[in-house]
N, C-alpha and C. Protein backbone atom coordinates (compact mmCIF):
# COMPACT_ATOMS: atom_id res chain seq x y z
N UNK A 1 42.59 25.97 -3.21
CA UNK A 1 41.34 26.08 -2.48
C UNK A 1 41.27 25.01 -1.40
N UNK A 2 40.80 25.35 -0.24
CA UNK A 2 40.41 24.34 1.14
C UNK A 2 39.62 23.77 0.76
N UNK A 3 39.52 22.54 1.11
CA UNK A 3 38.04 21.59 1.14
C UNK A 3 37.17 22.13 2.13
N UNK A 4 35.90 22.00 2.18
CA UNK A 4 35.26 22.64 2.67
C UNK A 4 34.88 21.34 4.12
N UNK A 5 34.74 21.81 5.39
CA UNK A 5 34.31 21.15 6.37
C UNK A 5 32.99 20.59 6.22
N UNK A 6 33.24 19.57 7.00
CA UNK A 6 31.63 18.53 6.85
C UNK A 6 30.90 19.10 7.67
N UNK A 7 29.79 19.48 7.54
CA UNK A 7 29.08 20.23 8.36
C UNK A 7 28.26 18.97 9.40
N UNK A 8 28.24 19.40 10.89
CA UNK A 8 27.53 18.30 11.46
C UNK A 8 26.54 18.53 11.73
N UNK A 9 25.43 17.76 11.65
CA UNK A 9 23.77 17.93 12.49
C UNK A 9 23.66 17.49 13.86
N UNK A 10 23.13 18.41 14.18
CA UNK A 10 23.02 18.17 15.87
C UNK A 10 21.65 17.06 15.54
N UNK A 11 21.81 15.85 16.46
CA UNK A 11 21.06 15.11 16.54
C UNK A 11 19.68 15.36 17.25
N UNK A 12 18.44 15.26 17.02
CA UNK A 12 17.54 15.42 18.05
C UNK A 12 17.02 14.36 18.86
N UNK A 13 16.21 14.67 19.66
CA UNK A 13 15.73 13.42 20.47
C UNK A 13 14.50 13.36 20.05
N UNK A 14 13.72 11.78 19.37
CA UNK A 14 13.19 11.97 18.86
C UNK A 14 11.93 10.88 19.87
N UNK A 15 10.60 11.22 19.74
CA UNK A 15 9.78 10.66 20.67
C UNK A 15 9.37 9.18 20.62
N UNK A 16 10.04 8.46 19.54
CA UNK A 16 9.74 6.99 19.89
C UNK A 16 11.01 6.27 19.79
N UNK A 17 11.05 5.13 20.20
CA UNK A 17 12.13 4.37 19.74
C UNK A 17 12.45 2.97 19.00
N UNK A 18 13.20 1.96 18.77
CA UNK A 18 13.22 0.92 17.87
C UNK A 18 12.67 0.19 18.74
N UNK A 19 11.57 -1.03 18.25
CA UNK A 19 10.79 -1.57 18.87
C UNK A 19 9.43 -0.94 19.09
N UNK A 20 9.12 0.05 19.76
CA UNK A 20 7.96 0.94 19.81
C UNK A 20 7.21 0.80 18.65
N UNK A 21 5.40 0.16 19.31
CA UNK A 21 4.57 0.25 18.28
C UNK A 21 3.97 1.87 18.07
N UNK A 22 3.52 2.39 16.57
CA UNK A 22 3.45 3.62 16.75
C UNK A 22 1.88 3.60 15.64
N UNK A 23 1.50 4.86 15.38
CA UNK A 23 0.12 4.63 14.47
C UNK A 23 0.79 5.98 13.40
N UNK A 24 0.79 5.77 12.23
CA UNK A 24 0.59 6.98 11.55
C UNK A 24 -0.42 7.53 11.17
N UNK A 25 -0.30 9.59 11.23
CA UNK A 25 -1.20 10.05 11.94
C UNK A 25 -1.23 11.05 10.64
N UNK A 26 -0.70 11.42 9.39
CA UNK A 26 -0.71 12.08 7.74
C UNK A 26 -0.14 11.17 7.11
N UNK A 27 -0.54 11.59 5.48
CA UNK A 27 0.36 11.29 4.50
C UNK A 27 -0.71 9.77 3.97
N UNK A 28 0.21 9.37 3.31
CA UNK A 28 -0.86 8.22 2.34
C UNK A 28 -0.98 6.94 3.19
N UNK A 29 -0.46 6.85 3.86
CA UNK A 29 -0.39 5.33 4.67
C UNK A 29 -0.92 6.08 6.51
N UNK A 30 -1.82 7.01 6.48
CA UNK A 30 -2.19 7.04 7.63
C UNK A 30 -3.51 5.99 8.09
N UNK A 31 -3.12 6.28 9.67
CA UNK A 31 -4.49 4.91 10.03
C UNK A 31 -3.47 3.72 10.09
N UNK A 32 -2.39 3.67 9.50
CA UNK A 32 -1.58 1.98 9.81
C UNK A 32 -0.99 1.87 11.15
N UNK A 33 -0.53 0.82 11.90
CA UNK A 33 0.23 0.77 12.60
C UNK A 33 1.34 -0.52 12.68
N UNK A 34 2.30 -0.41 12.91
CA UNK A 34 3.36 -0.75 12.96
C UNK A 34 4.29 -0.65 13.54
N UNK A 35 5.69 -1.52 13.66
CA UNK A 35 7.15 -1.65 14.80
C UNK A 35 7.82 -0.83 14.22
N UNK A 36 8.19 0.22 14.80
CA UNK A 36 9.56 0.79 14.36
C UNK A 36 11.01 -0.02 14.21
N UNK A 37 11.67 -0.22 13.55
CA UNK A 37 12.75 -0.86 12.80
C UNK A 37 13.98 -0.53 12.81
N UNK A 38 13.94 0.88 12.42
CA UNK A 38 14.98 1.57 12.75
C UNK A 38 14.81 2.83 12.63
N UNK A 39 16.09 3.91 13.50
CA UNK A 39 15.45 5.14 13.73
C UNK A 39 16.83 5.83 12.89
N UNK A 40 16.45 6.97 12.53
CA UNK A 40 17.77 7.91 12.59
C UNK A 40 17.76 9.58 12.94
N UNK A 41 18.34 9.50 14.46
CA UNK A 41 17.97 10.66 14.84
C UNK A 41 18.84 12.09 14.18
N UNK A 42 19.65 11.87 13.62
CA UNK A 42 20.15 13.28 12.90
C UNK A 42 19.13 14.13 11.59
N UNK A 43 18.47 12.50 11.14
CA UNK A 43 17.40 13.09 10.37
C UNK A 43 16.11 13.43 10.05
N UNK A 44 15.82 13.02 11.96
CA UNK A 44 14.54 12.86 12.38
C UNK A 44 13.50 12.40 11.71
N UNK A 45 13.95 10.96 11.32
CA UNK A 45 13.41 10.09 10.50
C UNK A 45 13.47 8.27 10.87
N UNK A 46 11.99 8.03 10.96
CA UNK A 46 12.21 6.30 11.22
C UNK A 46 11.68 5.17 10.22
N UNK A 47 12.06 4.18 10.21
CA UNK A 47 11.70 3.38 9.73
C UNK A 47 10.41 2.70 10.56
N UNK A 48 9.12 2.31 9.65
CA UNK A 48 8.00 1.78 10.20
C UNK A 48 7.96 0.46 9.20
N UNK A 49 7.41 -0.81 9.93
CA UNK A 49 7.19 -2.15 9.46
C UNK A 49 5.27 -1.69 8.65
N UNK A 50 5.66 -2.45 7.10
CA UNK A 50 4.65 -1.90 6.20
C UNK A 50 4.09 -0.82 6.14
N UNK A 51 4.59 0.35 6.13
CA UNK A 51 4.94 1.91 6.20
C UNK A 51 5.37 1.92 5.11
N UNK A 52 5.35 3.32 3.85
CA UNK A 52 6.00 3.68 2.78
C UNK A 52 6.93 2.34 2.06
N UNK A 53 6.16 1.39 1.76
CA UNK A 53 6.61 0.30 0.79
C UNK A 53 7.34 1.20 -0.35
N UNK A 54 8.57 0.50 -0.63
CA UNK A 54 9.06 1.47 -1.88
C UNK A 54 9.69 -0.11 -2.46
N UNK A 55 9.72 -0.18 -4.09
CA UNK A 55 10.11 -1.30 -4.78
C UNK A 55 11.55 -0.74 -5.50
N UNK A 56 11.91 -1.68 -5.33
CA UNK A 56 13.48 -1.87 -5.89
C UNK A 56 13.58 -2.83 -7.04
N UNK A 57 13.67 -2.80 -8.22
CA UNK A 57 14.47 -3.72 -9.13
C UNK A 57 15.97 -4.09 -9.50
N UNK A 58 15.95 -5.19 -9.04
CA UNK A 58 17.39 -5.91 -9.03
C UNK A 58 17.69 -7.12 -9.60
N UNK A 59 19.15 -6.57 -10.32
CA UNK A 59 19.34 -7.61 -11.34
C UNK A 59 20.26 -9.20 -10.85
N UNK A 60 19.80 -10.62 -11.45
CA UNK A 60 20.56 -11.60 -10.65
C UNK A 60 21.83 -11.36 -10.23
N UNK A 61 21.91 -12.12 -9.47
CA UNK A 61 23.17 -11.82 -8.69
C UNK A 61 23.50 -13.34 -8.42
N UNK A 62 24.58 -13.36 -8.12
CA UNK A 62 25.07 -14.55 -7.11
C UNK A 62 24.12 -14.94 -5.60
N UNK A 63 24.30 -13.79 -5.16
CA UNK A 63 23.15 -14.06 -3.83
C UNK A 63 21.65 -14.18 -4.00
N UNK A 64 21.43 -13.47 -5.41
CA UNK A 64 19.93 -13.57 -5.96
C UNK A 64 19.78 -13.96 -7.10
N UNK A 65 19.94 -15.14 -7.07
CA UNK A 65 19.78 -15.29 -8.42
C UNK A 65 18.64 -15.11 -9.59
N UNK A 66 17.29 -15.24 -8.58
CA UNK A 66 16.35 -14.90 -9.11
C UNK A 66 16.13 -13.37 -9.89
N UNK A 67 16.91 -12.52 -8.84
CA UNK A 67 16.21 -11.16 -9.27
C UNK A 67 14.98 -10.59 -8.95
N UNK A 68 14.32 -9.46 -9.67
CA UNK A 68 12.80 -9.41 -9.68
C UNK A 68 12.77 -8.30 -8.58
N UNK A 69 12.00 -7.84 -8.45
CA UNK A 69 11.19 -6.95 -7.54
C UNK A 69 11.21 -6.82 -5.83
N UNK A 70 11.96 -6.24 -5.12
CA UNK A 70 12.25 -6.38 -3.71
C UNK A 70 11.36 -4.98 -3.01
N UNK A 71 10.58 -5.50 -2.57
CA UNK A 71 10.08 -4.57 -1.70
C UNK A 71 10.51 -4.39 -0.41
N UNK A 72 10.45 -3.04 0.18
CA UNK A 72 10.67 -2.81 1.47
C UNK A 72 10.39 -1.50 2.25
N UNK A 73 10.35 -0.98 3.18
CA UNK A 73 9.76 0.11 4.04
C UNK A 73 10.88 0.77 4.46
N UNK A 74 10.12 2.39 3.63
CA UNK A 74 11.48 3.08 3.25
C UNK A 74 11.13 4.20 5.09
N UNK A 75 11.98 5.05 4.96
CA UNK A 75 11.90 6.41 6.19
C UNK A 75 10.60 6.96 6.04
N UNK A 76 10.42 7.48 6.89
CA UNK A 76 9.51 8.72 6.93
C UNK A 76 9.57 9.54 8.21
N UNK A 77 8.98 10.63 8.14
CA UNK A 77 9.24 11.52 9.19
C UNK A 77 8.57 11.64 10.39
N UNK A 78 9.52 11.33 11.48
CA UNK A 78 8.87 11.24 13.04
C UNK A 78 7.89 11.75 13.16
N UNK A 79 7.59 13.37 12.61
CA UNK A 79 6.21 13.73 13.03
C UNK A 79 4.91 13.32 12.70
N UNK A 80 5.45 12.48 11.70
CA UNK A 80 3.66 11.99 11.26
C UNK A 80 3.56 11.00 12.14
N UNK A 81 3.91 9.82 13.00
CA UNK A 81 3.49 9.38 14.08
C UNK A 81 3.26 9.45 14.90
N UNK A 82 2.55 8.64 15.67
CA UNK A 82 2.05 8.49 17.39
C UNK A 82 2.56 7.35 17.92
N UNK A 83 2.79 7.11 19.19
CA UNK A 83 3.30 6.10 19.55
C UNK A 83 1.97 6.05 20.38
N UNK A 84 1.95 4.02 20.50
CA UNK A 84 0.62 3.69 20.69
C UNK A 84 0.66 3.24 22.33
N UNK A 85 0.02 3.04 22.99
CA UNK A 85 0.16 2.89 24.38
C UNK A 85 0.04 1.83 24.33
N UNK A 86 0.53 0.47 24.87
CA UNK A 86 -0.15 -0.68 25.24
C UNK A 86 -1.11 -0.91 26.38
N UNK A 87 -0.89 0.14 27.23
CA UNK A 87 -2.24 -0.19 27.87
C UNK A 87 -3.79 0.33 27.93
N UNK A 88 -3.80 1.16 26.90
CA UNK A 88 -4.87 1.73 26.49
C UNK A 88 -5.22 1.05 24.70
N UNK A 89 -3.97 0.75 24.36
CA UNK A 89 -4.31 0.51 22.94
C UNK A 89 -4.42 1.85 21.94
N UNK A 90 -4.54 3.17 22.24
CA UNK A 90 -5.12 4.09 21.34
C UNK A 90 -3.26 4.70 21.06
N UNK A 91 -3.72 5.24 20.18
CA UNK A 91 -2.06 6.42 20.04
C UNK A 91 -2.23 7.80 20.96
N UNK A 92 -1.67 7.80 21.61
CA UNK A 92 -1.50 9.43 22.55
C UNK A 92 0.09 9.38 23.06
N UNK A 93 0.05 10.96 23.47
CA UNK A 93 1.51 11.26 23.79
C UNK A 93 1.68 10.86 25.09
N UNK A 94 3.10 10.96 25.59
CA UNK A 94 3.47 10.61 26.85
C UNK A 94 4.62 11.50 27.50
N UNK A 95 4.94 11.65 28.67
CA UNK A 95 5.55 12.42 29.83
C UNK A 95 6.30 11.31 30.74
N UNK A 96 7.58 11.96 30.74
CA UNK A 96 8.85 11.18 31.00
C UNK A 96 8.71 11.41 33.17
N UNK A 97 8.41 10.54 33.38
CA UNK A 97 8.41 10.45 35.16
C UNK A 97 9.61 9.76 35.65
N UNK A 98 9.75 9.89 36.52
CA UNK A 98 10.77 8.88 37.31
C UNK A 98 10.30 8.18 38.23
N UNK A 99 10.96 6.72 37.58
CA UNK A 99 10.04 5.56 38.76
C UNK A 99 10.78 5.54 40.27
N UNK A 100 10.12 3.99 41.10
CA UNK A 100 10.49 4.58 42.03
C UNK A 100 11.97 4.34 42.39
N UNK A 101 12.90 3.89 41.23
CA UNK A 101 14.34 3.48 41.45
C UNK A 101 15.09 5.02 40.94
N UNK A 102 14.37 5.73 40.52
CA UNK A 102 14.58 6.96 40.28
C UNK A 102 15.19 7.39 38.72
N UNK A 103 14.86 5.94 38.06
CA UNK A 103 14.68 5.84 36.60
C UNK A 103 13.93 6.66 36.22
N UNK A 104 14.02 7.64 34.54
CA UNK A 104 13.15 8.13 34.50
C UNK A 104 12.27 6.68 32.79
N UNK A 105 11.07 7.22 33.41
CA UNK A 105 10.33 6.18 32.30
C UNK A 105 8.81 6.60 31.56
N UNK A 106 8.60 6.46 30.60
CA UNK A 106 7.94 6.46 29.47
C UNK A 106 6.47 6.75 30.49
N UNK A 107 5.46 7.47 30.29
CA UNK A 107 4.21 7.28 31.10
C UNK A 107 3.06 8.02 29.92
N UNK A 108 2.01 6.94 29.70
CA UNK A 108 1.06 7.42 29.00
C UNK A 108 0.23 8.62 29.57
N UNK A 109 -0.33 9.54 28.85
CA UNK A 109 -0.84 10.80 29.47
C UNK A 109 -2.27 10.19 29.52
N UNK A 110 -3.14 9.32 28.48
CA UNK A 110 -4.15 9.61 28.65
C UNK A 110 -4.39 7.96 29.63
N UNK A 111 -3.86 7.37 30.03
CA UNK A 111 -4.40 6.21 30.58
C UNK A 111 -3.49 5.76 32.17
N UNK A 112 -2.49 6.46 32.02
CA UNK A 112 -1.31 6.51 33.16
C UNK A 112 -0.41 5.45 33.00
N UNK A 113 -0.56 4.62 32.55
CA UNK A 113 0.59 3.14 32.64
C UNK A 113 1.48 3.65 32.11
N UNK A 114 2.71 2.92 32.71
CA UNK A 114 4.18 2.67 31.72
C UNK A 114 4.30 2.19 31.13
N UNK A 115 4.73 3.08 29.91
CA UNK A 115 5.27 2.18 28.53
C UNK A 115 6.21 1.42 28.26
N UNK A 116 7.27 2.18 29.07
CA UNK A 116 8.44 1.19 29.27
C UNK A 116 8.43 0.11 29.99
């Protein structure tokens, strides 16, 4: 029998990025906001700072010797966020323009500034 091929996921493009403050908008931790951390676009899933706390128990180690209880902020799914504007402050979407170097860049819909 053949081994079977790894199947690949087409990656998507996903609407915020690492660094980007964002607001979550369902789910149990909506109403927070927070830095995105890290992203992963094949699974259209990011990491948010104090977002989906998930606890880990781990036993001493050499590097830990203590042990005990490690918390940390697990994935969740791009669509439940908003990315927040800094110059309005609120969460709304945004539309990709090109500046005038002919960059294209981040533009809030409801307040006009660049995000980038």
């Amino acid at each position: 029998m053949a081994a079977k091929a790894a199947v690949k996921r087409p990656t998507r493009k996903l609407h915020v990025r690492k660094g980007d403050t964002v607001e979550v908008i369902r789910g149990d931790d909506a109403g927070k906001r927070g830095k995105v951390l890290q992203v992963f676009p094949a699974k259209g899933r990011i990491v948010v700072e104090g977002v989906n706390i998930q606890k880990r128990h781990t036993r001493p180690t050499r590097t830990n010797p203590q042990g005990g209880v490690i918390e940390k902020p697990g994935p969740i799914d791009s669509s439940k966020v908003m990315l927040v504007c800094p110059g309005c402050d609120k969460p709304s979407r945004y539309r990709r323009q090109r500046s005038g170097d002919g960059e294209l860049v981040r533009v809030c819909v409801r307040c006009g500034k660049m995000i980038d």
